[in-house]
N, C-alpha and C. Protein backbone atom coordinates (compact mmCIF):
# COMPACT_ATOMS: atom_id res chain seq x y z
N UNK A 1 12.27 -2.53 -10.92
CA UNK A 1 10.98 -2.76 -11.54
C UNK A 1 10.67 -1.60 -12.47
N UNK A 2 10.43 -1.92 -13.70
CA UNK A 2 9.56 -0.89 -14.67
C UNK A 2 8.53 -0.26 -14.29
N UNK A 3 8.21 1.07 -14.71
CA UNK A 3 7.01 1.81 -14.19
C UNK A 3 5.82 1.38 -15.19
N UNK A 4 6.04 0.76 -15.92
CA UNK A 4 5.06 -0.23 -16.72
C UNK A 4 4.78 -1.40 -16.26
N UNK A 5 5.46 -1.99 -15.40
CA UNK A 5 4.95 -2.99 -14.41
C UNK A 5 4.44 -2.82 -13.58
N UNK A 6 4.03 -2.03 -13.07
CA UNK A 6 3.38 -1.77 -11.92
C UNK A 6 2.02 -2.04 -11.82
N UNK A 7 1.31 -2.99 -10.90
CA UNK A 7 -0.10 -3.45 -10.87
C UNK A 7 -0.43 -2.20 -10.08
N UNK A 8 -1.99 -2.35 -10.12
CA UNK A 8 -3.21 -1.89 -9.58
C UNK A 8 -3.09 -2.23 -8.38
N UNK A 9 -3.88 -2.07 -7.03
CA UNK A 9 -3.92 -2.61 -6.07
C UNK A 9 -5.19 -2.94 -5.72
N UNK A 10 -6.01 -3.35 -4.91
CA UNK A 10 -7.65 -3.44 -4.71
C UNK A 10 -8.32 -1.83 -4.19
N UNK A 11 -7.45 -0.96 -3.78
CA UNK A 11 -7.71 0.40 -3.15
C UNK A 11 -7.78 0.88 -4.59
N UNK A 12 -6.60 0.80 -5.43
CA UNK A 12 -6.78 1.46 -6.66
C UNK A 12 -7.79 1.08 -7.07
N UNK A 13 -8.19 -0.14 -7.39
CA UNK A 13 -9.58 -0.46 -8.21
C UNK A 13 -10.64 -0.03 -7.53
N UNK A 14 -11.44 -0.06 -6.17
CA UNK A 14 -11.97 1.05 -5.06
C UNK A 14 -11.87 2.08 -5.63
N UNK A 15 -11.05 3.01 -5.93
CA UNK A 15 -11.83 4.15 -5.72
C UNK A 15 -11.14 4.69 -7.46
N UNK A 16 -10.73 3.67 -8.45
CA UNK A 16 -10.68 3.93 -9.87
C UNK A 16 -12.10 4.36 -10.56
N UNK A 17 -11.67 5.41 -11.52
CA UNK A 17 -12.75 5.98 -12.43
C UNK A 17 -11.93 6.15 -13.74
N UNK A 18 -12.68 5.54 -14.67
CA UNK A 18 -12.28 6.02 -16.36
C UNK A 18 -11.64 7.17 -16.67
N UNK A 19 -12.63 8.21 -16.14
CA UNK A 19 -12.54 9.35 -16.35
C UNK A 19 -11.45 9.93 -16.00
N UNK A 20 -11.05 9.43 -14.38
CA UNK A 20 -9.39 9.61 -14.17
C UNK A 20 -7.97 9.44 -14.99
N UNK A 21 -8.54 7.99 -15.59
CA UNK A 21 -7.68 6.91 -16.19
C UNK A 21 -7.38 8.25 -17.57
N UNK A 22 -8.67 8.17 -18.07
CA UNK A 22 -8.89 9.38 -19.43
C UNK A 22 -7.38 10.42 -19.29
N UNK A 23 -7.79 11.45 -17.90
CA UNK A 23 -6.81 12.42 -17.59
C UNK A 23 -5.58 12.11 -17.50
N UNK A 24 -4.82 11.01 -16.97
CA UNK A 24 -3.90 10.71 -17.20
C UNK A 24 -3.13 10.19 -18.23
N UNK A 25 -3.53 9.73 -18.87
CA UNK A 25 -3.24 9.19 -20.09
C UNK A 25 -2.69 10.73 -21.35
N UNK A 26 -3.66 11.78 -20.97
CA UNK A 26 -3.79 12.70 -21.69
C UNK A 26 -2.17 13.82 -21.11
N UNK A 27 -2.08 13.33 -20.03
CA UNK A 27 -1.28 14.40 -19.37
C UNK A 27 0.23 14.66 -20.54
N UNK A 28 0.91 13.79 -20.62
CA UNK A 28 1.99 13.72 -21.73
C UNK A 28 1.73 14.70 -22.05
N UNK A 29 0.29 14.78 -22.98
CA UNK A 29 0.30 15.43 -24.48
C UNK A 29 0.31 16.85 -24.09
N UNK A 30 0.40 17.31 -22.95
CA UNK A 30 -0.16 18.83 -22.78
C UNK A 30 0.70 19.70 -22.38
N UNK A 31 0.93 20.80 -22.27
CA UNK A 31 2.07 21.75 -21.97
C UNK A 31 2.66 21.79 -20.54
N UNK A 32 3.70 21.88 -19.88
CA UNK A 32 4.55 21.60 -18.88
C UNK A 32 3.04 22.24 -17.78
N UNK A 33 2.80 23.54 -17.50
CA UNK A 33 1.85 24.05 -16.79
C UNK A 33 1.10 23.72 -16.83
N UNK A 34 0.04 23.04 -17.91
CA UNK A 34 -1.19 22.24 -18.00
C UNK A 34 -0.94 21.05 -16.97
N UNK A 35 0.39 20.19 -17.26
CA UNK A 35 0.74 18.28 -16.91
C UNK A 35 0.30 18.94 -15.14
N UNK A 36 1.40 19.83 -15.13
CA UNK A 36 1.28 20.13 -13.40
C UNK A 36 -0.13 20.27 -12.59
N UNK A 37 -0.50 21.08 -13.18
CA UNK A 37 -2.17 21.84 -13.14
C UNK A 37 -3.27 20.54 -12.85
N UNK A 38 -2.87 19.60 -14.07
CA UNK A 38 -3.80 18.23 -14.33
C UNK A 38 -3.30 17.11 -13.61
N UNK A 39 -2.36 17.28 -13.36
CA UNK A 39 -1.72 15.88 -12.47
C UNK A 39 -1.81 16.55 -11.21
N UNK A 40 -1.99 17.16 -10.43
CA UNK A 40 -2.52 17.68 -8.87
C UNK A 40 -3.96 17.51 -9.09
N UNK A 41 -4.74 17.55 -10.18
CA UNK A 41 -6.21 18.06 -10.24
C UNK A 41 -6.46 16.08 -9.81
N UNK A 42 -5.67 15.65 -10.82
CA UNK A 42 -5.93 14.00 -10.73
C UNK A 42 -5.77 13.56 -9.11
N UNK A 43 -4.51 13.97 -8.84
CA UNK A 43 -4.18 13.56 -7.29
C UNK A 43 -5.46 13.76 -6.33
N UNK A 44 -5.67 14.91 -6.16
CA UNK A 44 -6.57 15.82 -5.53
C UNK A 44 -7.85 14.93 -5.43
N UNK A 45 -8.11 14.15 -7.16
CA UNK A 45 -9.52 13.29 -7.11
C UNK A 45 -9.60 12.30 -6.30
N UNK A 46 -8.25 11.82 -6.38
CA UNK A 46 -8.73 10.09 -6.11
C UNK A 46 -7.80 10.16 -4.34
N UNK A 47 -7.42 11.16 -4.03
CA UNK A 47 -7.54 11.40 -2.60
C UNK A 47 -8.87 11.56 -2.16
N UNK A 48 -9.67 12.48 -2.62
CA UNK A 48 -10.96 12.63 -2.36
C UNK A 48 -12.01 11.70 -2.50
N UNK A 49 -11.80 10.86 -3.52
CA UNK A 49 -12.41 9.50 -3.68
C UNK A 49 -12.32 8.11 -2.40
N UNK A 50 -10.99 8.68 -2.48
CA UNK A 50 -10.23 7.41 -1.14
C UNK A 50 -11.04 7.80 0.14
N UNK A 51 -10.86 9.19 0.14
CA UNK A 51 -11.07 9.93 1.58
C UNK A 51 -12.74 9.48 1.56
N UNK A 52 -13.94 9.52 0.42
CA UNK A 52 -15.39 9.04 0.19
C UNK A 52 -15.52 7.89 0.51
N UNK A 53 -14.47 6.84 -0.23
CA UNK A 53 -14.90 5.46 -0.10
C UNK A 53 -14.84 4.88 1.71
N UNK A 54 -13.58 5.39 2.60
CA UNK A 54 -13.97 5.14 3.58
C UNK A 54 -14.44 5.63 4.51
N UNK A 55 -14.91 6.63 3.90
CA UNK A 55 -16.49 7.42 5.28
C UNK A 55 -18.05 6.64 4.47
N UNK A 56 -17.97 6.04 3.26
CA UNK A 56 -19.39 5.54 3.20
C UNK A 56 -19.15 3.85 3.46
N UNK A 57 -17.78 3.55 3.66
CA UNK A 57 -17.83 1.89 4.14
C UNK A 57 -16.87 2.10 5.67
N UNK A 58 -17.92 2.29 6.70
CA UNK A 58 -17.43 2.27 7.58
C UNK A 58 -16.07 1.15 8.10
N UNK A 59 -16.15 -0.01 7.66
CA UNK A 59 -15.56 -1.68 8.21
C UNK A 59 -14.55 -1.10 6.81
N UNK A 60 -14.51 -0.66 6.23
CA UNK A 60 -12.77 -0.36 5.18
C UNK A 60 -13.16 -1.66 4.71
N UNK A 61 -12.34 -1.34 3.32
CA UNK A 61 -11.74 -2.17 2.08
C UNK A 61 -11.06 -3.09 2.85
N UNK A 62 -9.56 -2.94 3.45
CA UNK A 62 -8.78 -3.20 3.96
C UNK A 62 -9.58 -4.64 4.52
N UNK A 63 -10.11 -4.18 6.02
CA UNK A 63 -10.54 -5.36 7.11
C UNK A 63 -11.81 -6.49 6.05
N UNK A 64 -12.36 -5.47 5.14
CA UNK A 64 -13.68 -6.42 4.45
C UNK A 64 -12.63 -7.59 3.83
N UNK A 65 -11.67 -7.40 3.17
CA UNK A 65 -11.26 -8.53 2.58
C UNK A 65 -10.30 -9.18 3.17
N UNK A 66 -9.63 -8.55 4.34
CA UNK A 66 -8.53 -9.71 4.83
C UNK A 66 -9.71 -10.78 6.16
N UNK A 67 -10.38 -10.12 6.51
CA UNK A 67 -10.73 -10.82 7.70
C UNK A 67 -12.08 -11.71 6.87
N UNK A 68 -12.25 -11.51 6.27
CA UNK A 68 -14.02 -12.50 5.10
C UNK A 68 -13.19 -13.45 4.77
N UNK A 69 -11.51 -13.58 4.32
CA UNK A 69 -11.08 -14.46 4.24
C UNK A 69 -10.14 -15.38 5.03
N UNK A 70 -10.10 -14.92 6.02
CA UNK A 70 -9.24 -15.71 6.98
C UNK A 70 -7.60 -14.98 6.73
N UNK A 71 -7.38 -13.94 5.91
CA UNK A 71 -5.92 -13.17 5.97
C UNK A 71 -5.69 -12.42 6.97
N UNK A 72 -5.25 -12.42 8.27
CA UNK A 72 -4.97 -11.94 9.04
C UNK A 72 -3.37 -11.44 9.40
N UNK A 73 -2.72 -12.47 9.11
CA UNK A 73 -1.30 -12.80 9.40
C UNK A 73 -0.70 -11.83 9.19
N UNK A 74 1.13 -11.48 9.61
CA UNK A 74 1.75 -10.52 9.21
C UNK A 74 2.27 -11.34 7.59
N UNK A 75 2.55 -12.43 7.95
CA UNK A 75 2.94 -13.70 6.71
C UNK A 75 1.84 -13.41 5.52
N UNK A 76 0.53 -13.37 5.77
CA UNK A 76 -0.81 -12.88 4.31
C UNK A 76 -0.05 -11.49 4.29
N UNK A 77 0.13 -10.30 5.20
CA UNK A 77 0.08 -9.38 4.55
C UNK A 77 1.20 -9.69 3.73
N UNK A 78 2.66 -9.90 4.04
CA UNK A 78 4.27 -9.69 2.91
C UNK A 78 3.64 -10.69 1.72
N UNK A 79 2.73 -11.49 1.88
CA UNK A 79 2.57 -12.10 0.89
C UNK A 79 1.55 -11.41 -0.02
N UNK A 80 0.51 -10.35 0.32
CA UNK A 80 0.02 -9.34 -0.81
C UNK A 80 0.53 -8.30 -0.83
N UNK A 81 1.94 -8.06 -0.32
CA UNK A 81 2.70 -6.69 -0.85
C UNK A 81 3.74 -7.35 -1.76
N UNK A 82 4.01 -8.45 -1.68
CA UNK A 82 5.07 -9.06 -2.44
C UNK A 82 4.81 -9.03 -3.82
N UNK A 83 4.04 -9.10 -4.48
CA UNK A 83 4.28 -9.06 -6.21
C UNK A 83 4.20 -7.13 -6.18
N UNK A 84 3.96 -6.50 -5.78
CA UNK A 84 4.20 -4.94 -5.66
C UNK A 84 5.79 -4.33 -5.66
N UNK A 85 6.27 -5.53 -5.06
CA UNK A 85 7.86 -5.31 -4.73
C UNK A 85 8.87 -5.75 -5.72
N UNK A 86 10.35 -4.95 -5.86
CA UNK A 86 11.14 -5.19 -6.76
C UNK A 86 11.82 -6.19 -6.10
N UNK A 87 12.73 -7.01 -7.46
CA UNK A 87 13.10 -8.37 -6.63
C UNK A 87 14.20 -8.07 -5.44
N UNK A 88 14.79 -6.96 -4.99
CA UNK A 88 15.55 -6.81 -3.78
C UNK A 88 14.54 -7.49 -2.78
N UNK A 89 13.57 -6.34 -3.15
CA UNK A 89 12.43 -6.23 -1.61
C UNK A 89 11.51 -7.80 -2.25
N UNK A 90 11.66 -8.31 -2.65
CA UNK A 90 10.62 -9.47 -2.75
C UNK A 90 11.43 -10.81 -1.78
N UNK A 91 13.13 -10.59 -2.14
CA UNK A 91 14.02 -11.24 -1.31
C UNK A 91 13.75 -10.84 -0.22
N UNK A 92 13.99 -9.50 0.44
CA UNK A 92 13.65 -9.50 1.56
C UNK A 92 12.34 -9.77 2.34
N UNK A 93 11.37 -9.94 1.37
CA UNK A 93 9.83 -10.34 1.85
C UNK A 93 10.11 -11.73 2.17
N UNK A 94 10.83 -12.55 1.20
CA UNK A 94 10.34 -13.87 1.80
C UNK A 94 11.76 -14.00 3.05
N UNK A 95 12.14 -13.19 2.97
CA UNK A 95 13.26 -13.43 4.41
C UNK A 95 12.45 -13.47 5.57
N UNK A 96 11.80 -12.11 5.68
CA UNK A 96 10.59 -11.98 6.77
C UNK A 96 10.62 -12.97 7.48
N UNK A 97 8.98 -13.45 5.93
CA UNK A 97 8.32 -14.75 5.83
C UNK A 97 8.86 -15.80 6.77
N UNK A 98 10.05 -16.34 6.18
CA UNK A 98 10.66 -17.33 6.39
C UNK A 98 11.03 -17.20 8.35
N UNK A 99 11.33 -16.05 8.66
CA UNK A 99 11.76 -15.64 10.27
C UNK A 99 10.70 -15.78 10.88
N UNK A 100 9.58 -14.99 9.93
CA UNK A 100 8.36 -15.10 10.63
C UNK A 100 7.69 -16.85 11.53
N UNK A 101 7.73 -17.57 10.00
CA UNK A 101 7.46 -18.86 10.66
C UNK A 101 8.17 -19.59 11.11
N UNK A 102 9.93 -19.14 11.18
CA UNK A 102 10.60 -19.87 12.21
C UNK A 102 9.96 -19.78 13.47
N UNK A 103 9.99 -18.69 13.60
CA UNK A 103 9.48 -18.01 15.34
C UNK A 103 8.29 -18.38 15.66
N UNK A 104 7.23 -18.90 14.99
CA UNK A 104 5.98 -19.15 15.21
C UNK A 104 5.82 -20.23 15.73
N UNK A 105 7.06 -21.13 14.57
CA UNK A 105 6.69 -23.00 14.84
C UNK A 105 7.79 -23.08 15.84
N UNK A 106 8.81 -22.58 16.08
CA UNK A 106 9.36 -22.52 17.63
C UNK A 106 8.68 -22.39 18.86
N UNK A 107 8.32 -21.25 18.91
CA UNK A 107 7.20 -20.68 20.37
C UNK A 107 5.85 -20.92 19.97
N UNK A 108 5.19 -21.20 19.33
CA UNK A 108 3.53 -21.38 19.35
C UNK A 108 2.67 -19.99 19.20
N UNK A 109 3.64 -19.27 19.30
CA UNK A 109 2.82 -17.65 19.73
C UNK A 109 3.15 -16.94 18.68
N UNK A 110 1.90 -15.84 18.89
CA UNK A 110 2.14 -14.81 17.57
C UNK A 110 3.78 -14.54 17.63
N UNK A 111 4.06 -14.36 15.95
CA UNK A 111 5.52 -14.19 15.73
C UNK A 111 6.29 -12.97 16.15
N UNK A 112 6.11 -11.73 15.29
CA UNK A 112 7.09 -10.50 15.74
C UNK A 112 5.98 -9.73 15.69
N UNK A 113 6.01 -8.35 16.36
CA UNK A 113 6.16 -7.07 16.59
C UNK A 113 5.74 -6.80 14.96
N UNK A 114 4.98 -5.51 15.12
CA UNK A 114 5.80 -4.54 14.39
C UNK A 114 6.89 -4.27 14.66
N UNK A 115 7.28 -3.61 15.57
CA UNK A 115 8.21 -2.96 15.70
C UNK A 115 9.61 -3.77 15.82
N UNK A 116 9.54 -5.15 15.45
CA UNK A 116 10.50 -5.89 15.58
C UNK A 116 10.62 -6.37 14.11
N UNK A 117 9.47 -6.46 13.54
CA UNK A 117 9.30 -6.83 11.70
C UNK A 117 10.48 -5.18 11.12
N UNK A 118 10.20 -4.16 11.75
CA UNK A 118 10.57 -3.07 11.36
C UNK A 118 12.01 -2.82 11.44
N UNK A 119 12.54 -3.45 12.63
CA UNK A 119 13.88 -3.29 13.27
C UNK A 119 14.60 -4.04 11.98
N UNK A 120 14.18 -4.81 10.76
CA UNK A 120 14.79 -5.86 9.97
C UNK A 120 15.12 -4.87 8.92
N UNK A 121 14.07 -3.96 8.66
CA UNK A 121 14.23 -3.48 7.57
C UNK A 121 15.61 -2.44 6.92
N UNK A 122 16.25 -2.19 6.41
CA UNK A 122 17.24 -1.27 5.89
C UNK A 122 16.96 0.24 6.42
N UNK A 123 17.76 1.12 6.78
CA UNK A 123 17.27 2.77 7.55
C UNK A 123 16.05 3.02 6.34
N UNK A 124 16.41 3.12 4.88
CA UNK A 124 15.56 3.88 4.29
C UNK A 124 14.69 3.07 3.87
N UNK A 125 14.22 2.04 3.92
CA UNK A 125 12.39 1.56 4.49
C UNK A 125 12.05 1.83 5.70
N UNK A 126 12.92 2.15 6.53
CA UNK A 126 12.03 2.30 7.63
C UNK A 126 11.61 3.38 7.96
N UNK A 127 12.84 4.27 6.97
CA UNK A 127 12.01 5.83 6.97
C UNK A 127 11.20 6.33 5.87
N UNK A 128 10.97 5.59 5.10
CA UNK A 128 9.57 5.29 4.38
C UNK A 128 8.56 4.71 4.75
N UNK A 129 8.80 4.13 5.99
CA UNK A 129 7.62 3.23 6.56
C UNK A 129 6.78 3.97 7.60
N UNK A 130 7.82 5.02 8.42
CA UNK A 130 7.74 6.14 9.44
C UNK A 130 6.78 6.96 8.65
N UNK A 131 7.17 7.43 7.26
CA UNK A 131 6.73 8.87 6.75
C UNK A 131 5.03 8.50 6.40
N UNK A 132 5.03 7.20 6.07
CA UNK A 132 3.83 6.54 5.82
C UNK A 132 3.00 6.64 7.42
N UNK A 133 3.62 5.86 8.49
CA UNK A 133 2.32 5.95 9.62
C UNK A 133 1.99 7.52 9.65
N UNK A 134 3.38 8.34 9.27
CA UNK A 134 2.43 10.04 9.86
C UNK A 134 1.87 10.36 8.86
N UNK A 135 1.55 9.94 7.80
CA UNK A 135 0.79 10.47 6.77
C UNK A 135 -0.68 9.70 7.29
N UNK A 136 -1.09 8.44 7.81
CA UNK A 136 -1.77 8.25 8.07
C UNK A 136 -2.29 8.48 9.56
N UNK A 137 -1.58 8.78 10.31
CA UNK A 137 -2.32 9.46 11.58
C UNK A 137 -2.41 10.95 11.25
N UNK A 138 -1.60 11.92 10.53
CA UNK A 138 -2.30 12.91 10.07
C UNK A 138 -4.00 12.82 9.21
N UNK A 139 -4.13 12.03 8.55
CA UNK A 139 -5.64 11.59 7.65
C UNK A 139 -6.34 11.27 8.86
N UNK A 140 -5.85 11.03 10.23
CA UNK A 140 -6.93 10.27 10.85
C UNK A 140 -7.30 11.36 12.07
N UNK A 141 -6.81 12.53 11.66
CA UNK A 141 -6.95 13.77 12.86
C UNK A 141 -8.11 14.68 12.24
N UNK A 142 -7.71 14.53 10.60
CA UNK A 142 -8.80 15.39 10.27
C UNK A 142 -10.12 15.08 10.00
């Protein structure tokens, strides 16, 4: 996937500002020590923004829009990470998918695990997937 393809997400639009958009855009033009300087200053914002938006919406972005609409599933989520994904990982999304609702319309019962959705994945998603929960139980200590 092109780094010009890359969508927005609903978190990005949450906690997006112009003014950010402004700084980045500008970064190119500026001297190697400036880009560095200004691209941490950017990071730094819209962490801090993220970190604002969910201490003043207690119920999260996240739960407001999957559960107002009936998206609950592990099947809704691969299906709103899927246009995010390059076509390897979009194949492997609808592989999931597809296991997912074998197993469902077989047994009647919720389908997999995490930790069994996880067991599918290739070593290095899953150690991208790892580095991700401790980044977020670290955010959730402080």
């Amino acid at each position: 996937m092109n780094e010009r393809d890359l969508k927005l997400t609903d978190l990005d639009y949450a906690i997006a500002d112009h003014h950010i958009q402004m700084l980045k855009a500008a970064i190119p033009y500026m001297e190697i020590p400036q880009q560095r300087t200004f691209s941490l200053f950017v990071k730094w914002n819209e962490l801090k923004r993220t970190m604002d938006f969910f201490e003043e919406n207690d119920m999260g972005m996240m739960s407001v829009c999957s559960l107002d609409r009936g998206h609950t599933s592990a099947t809704d989520m691969l299906e709103a990470v899927k246009p995010y994904a390059n076509q390897k990982e979009q194949e492997l999304i609808d592989m999931m998918s597809r296991l997912i609702a074998n197993r469902q319309n077989r047994s009647g019962r919720s389908p997999f695990s995490m930790d069994q959705l996880l067991s599918i994945l290739p070593p290095e998603q899953q150690s991208r997937f790892e580095t991700i929960q401790l980044v977020m139980q670290t955010l959730g200590q402080i």
